[in-house]
C-alpha atoms as a PDB file:
ATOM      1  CA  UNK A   1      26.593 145.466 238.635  1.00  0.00           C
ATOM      2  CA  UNK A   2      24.195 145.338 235.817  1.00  0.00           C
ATOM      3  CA  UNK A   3      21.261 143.423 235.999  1.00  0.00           C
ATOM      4  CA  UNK A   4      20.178 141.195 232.450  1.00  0.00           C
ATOM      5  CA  UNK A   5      18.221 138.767 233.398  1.00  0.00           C
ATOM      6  CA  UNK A   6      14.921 138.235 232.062  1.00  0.00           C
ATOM      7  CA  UNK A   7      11.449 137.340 234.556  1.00  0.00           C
ATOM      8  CA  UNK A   8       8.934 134.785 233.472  1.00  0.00           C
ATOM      9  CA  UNK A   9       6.050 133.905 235.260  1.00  0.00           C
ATOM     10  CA  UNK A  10       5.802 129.961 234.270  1.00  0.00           C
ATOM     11  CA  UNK A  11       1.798 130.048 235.171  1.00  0.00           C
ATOM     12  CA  UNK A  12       0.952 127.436 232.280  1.00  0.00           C
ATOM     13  CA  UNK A  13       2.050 123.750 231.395  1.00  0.00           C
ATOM     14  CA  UNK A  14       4.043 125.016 228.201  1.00  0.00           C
ATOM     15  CA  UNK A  15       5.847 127.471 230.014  1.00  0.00           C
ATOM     16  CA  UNK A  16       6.612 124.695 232.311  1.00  0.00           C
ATOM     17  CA  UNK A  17       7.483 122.896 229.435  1.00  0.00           C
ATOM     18  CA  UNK A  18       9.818 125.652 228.693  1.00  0.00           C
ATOM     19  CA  UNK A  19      11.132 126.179 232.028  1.00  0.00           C
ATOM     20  CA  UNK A  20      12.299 122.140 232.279  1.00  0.00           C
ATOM     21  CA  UNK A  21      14.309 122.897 229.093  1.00  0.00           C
ATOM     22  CA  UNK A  22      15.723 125.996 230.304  1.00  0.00           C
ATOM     23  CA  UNK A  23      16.862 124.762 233.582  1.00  0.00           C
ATOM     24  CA  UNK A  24      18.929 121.910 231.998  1.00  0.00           C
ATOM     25  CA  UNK A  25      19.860 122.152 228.101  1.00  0.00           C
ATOM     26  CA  UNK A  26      21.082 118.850 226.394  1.00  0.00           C
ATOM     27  CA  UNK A  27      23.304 120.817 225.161  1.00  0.00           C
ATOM     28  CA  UNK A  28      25.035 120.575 228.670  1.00  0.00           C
ATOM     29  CA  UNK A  29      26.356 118.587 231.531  1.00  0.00           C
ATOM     30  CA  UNK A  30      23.730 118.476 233.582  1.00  0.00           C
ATOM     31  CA  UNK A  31      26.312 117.829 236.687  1.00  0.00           C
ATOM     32  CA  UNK A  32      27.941 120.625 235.807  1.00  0.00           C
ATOM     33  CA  UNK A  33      25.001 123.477 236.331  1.00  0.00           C
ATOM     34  CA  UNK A  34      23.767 124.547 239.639  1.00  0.00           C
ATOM     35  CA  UNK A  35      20.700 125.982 240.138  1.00  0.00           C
ATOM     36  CA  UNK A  36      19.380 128.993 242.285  1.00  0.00           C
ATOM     37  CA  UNK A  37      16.306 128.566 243.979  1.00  0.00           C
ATOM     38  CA  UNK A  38      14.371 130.980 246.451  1.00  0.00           C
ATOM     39  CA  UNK A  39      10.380 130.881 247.653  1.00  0.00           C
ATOM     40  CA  UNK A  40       7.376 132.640 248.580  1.00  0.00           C
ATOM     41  CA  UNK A  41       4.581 132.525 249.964  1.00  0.00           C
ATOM     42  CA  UNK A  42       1.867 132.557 253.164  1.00  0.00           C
ATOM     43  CA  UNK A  43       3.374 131.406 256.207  1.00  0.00           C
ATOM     44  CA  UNK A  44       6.074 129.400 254.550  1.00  0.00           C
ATOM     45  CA  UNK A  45       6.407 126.013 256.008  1.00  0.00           C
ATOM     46  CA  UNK A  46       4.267 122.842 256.612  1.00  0.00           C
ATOM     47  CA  UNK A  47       1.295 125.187 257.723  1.00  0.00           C
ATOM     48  CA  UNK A  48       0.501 127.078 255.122  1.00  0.00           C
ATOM     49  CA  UNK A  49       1.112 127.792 251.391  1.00  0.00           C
ATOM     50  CA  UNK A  50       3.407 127.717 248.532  1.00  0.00           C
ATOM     51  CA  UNK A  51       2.949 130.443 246.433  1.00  0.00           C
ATOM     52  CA  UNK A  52       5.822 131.113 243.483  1.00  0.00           C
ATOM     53  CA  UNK A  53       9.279 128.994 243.398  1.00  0.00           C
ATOM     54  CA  UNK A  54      12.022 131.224 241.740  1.00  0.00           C
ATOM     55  CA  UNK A  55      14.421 128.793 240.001  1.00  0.00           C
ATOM     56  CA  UNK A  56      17.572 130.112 237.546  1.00  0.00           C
ATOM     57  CA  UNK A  57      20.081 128.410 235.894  1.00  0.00           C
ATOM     58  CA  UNK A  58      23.812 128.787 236.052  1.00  0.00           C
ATOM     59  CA  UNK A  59      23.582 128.362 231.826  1.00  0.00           C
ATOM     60  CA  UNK A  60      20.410 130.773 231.741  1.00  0.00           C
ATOM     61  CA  UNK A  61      19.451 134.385 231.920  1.00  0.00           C
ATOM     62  CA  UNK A  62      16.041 133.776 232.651  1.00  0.00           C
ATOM     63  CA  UNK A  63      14.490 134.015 235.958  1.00  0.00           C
ATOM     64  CA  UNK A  64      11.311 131.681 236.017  1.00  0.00           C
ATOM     65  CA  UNK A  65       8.500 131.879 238.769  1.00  0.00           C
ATOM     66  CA  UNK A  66       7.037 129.027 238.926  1.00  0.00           C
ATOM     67  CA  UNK A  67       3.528 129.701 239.474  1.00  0.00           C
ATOM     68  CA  UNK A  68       2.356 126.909 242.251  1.00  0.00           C
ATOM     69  CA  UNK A  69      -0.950 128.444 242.891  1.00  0.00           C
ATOM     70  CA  UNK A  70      -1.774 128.529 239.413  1.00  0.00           C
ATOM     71  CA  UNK A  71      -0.563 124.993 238.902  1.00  0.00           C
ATOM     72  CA  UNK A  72      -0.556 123.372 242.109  1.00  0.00           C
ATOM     73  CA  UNK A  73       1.068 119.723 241.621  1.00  0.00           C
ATOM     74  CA  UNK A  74       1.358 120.273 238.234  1.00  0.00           C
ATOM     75  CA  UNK A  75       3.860 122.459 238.622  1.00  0.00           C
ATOM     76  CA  UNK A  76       6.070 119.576 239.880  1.00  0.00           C
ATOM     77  CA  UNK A  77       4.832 116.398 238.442  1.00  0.00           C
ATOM     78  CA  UNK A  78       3.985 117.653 234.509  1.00  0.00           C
ATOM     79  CA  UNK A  79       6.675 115.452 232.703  1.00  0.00           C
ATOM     80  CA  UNK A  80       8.031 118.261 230.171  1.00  0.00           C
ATOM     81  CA  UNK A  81       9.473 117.110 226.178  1.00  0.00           C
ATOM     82  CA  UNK A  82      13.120 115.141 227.935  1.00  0.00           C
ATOM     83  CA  UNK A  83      10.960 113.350 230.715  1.00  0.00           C
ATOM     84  CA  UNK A  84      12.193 115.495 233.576  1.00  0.00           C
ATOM     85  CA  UNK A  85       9.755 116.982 236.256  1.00  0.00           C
ATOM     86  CA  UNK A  86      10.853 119.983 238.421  1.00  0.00           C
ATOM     87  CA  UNK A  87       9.992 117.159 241.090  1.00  0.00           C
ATOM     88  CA  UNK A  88      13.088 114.946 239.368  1.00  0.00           C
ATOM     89  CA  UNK A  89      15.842 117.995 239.028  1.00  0.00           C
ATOM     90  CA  UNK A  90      14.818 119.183 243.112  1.00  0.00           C
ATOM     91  CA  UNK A  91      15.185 115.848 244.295  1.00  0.00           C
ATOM     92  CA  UNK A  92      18.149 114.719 242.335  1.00  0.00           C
ATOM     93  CA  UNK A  93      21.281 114.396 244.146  1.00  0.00           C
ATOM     94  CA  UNK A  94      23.539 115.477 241.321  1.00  0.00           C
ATOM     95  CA  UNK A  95      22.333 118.607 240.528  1.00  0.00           C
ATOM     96  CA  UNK A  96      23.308 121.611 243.066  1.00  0.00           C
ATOM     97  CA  UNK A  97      20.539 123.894 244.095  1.00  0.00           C
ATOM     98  CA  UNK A  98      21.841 126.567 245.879  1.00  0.00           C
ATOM     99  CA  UNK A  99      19.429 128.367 248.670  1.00  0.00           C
ATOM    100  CA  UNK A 100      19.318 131.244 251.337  1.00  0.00           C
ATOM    101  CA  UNK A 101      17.818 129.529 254.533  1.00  0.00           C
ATOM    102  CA  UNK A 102      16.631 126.673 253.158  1.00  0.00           C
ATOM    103  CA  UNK A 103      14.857 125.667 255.765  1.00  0.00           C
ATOM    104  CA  UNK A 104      11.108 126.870 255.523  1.00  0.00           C
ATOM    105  CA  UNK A 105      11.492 126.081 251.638  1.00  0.00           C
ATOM    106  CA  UNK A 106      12.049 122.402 252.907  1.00  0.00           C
ATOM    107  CA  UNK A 107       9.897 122.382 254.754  1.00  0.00           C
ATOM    108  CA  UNK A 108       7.070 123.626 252.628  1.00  0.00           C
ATOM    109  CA  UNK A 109       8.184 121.399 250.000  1.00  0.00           C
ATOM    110  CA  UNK A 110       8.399 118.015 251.595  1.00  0.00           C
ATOM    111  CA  UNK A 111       5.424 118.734 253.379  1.00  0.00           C
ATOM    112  CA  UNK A 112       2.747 120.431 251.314  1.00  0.00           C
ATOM    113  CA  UNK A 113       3.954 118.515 247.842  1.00  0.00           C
ATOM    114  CA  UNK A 114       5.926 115.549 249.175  1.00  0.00           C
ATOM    115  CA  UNK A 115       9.249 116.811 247.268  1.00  0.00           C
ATOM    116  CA  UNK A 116      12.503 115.764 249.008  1.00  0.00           C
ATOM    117  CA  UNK A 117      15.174 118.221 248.111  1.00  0.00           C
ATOM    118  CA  UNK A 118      18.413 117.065 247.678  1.00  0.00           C
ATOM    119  CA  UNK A 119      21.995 118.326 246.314  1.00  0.00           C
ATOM    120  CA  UNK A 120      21.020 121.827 248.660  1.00  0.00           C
ATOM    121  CA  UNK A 121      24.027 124.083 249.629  1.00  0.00           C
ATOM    122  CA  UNK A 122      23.073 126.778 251.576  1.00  0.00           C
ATOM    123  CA  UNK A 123      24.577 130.280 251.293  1.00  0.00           C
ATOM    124  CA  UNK A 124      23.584 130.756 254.774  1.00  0.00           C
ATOM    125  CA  UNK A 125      25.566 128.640 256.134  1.00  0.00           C
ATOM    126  CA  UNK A 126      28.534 129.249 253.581  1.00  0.00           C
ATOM    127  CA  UNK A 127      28.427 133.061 255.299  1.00  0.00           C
ATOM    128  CA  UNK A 128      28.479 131.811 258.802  1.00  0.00           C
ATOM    129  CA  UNK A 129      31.683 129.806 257.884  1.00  0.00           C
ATOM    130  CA  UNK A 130      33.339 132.897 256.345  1.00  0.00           C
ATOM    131  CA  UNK A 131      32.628 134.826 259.626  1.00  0.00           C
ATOM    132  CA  UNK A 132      34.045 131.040 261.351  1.00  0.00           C
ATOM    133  CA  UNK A 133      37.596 131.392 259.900  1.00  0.00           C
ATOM    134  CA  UNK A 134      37.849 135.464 259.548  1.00  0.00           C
ATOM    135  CA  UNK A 135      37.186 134.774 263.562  1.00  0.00           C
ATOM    136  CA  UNK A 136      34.633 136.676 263.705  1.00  0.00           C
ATOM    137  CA  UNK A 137      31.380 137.126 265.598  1.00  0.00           C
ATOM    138  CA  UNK A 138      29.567 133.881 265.036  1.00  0.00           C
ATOM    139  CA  UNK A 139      26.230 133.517 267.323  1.00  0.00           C
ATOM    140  CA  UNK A 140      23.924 135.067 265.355  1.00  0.00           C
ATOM    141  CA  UNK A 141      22.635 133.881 261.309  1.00  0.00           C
ATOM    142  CA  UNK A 142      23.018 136.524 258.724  1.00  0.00           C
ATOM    143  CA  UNK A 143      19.786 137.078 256.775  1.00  0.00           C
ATOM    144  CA  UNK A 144      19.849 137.542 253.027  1.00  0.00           C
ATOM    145  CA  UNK A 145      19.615 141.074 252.915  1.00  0.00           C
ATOM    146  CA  UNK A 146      22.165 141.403 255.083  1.00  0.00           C
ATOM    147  CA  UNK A 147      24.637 139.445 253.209  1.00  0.00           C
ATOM    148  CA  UNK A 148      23.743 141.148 250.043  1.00  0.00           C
ATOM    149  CA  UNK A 149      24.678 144.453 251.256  1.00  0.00           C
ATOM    150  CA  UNK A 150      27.763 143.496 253.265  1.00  0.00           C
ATOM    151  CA  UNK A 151      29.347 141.402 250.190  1.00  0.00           C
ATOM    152  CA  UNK A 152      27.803 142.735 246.925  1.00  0.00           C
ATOM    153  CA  UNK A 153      27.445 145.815 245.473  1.00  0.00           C
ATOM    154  CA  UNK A 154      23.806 145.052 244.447  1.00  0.00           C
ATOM    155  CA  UNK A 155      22.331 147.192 241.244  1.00  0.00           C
ATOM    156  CA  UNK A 156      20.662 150.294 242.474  1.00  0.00           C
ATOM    157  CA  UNK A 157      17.335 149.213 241.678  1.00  0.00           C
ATOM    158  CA  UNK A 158      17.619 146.576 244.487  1.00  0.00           C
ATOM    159  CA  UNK A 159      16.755 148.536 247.473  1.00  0.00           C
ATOM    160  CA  UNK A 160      13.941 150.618 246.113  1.00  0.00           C
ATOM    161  CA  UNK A 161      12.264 146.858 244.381  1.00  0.00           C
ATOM    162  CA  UNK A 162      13.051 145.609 248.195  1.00  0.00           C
ATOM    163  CA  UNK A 163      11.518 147.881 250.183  1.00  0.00           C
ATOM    164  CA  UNK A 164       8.277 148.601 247.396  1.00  0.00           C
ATOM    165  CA  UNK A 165       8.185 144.741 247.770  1.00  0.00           C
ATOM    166  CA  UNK A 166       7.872 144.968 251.456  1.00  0.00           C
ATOM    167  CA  UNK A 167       5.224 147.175 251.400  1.00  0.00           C
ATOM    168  CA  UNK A 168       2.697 144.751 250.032  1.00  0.00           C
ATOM    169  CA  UNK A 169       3.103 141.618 252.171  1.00  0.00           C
ATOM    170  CA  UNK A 170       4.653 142.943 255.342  1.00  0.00           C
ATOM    171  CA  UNK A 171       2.245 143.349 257.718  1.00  0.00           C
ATOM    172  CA  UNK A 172       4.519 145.769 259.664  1.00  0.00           C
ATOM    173  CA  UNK A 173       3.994 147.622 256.748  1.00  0.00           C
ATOM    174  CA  UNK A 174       0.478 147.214 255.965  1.00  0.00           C
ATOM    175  CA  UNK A 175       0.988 144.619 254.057  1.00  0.00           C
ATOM    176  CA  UNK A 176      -0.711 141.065 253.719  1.00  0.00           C
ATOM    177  CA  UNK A 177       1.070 137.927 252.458  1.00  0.00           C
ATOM    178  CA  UNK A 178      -2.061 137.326 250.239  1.00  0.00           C
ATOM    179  CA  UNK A 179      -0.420 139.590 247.735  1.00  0.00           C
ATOM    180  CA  UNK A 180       1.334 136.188 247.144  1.00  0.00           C
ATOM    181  CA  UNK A 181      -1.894 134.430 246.086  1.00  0.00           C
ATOM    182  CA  UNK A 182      -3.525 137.693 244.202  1.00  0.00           C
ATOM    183  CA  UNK A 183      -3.679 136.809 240.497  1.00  0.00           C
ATOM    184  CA  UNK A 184      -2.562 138.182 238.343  1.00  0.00           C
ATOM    185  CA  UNK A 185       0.325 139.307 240.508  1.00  0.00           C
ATOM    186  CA  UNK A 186       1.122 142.484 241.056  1.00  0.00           C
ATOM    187  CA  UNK A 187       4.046 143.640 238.600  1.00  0.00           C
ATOM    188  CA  UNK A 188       6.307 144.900 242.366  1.00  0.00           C
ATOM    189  CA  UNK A 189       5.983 141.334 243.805  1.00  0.00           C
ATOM    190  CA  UNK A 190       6.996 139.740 240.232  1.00  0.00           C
ATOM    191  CA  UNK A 191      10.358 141.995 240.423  1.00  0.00           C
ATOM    192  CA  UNK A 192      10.577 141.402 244.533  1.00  0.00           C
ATOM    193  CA  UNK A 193      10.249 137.653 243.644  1.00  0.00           C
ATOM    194  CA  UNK A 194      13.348 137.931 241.015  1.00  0.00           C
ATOM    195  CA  UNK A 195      15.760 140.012 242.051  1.00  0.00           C
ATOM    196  CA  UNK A 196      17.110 138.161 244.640  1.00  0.00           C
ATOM    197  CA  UNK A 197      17.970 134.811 243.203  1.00  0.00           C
ATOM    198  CA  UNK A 198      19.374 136.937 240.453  1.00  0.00           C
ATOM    199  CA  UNK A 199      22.404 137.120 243.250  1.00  0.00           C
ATOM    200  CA  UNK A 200      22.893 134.075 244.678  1.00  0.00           C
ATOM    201  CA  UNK A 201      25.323 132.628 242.159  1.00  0.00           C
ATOM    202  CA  UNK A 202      27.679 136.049 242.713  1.00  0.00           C
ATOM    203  CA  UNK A 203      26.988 135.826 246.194  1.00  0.00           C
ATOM    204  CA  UNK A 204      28.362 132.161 246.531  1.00  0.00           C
ATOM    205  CA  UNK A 205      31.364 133.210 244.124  1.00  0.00           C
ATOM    206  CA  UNK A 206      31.963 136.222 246.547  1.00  0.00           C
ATOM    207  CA  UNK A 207      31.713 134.450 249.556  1.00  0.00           C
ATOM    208  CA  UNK A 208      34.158 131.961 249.025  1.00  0.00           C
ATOM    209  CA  UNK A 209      36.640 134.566 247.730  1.00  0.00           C
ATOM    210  CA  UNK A 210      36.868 136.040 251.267  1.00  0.00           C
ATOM    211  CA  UNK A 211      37.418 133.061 253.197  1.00  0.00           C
ATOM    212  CA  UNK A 212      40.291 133.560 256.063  1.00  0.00           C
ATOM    213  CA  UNK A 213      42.858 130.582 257.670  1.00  0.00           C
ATOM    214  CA  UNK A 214      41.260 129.477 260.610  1.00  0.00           C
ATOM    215  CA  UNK A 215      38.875 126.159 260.726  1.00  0.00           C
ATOM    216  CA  UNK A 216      39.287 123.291 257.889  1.00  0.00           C
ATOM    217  CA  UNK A 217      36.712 121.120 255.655  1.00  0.00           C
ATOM    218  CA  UNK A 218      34.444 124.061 255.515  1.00  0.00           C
ATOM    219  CA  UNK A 219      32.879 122.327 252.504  1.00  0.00           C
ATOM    220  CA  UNK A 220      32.258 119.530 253.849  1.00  0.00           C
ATOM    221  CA  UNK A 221      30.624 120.948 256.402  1.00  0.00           C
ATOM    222  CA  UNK A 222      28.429 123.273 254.937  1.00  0.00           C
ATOM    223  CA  UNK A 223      27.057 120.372 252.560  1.00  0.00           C
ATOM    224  CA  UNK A 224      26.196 118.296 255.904  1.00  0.00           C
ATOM    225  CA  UNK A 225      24.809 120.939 257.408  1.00  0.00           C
ATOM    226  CA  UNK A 226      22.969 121.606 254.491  1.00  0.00           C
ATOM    227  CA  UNK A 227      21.798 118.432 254.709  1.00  0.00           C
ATOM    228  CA  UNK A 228      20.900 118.458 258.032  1.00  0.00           C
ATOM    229  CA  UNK A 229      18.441 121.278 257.647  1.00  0.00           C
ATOM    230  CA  UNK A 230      16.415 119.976 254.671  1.00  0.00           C
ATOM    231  CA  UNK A 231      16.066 116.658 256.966  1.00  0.00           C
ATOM    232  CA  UNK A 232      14.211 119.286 260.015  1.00  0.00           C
ATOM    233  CA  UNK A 233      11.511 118.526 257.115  1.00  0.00           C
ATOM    234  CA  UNK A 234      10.798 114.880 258.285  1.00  0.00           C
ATOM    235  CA  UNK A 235       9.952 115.651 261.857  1.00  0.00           C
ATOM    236  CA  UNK A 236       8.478 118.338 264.461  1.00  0.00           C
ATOM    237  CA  UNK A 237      10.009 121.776 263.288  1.00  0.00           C
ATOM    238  CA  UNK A 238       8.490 124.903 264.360  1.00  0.00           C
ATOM    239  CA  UNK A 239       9.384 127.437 261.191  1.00  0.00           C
ATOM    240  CA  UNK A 240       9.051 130.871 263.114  1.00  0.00           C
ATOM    241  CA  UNK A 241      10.947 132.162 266.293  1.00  0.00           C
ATOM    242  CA  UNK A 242      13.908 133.933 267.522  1.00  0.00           C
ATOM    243  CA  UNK A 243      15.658 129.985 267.806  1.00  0.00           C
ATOM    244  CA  UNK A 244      16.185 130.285 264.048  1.00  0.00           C
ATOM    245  CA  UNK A 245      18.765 133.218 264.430  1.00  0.00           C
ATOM    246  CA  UNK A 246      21.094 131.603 266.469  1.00  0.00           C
ATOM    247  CA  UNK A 247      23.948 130.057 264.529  1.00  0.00           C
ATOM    248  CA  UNK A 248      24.466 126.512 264.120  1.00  0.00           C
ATOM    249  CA  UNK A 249      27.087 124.149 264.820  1.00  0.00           C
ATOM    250  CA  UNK A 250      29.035 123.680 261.808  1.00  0.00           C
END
């Protein structure tokens, strides 16, 4: 699998300008595009800070990091040429965002910037319902990684980016999360931060290829779950622990 896309760091208010064009062309259907959306930063949820939002297009080849400690609110609330904010596309209903675990991202979001995310589908959940009707083992949440590995054939530069990424903010590593923060970033972290949303949209397609017969309304009830776990966002939610591993209720 051969990887084209191209990384921007969107660290300005043109580039954001650029980035709200990229993300939705007038050239298309806006209903018709999902995006893929991942973040990062230092202790990612309510209590702490949103560093870089990686956002990509279905129509696009360009990875953007939005640069959010750079460009703190601006980042979401800088009306770009067609009068869209990345504030309007997250929190409108029509356009798909697809995420990995949203929930810290919600989290972060809603509480730190006072965005409401809507139209999320979570891949997370979409892999817990493949494991649902292939009955098997179901207790546990698959991490991204994970998935990756057991349904892609990811390019070969994955791991090594992965694991250099690691490195710098793990602190099992020796790393801090500050790298997140450090400007200008360090060029590992800007191809940690990309590579992974690069995969979503195959990921998605992949998953729902392998689907077995057993269960119904899957859809449906990933979107409601999805749902359900932006909404932890609006009241007490602790974003660390070994609770978050255990598999939901779908």
């Amino acid at each position: 699998m051969a990887s084209k896309h191209t990384t921007i760091l969107a660290d300005s208010i043109a580039l954001i300008n650029d980035l709200l064009a990229d993300l939705l062309p007038d050239a298309f259907n806006f209903r018709a595009i999902t995006l893929a959306v991942d973040l990062e930063g230092i202790n990612l949820c309510r209590h702490g800070k949103i560093s870089i939002i990686q956002i990509m297009s279905s129509v696009s080849e360009v990875v953007w990091l939005v640069d959010v400690t750079t460009l703190g609110s601006q980042a979401f609330d800088h009306v770009g040429p067609y009068g869209r904010t990345l504030r309007m596309i997250l929190e409108d209903t029509g356009i798909k965002k697809v995420f990995y675990d949203v929930r810290n991202d919600a989290d972060a979001l809603y509480n730190l910037y006072g965005v409401n995310l809507t139209g999320v589908y979570d891949l997370q959940l979409l892999e817990l319902a493949v494991r649902h009707s292939l009955r098997r083992h179901t207790k546990f949440l698959n991490g991204l990684g994970k998935s990756i590995t057991s349904y892609l054939t990811p390019p070969t530069e994955w791991e090594p980016i992965k694991q250099a990424g690691l490195r710098l903010f793990q602190p099992d590593f020796g790393g801090s999360y500050s790298v997140f923060e450090d400007r200008p970033l360090d060029p590992r972290i800007v191809a940690y931060c990309a590579q992974d949303v690069t995969l979503l949209f195959e990921l998605e397609e992949t998953l729902r290829r392998s689907f077995g017969r057993f269960g119904s309304n899957w859809e449906d009830r990933i979107v409601a779950g999805s749902a359900r776990r932006v909404s932890l966002a609006e009241g007490a939610y602790e974003g660390s622990g070994r609770h978050r591993a255990l598999a939901p209720v779908l």
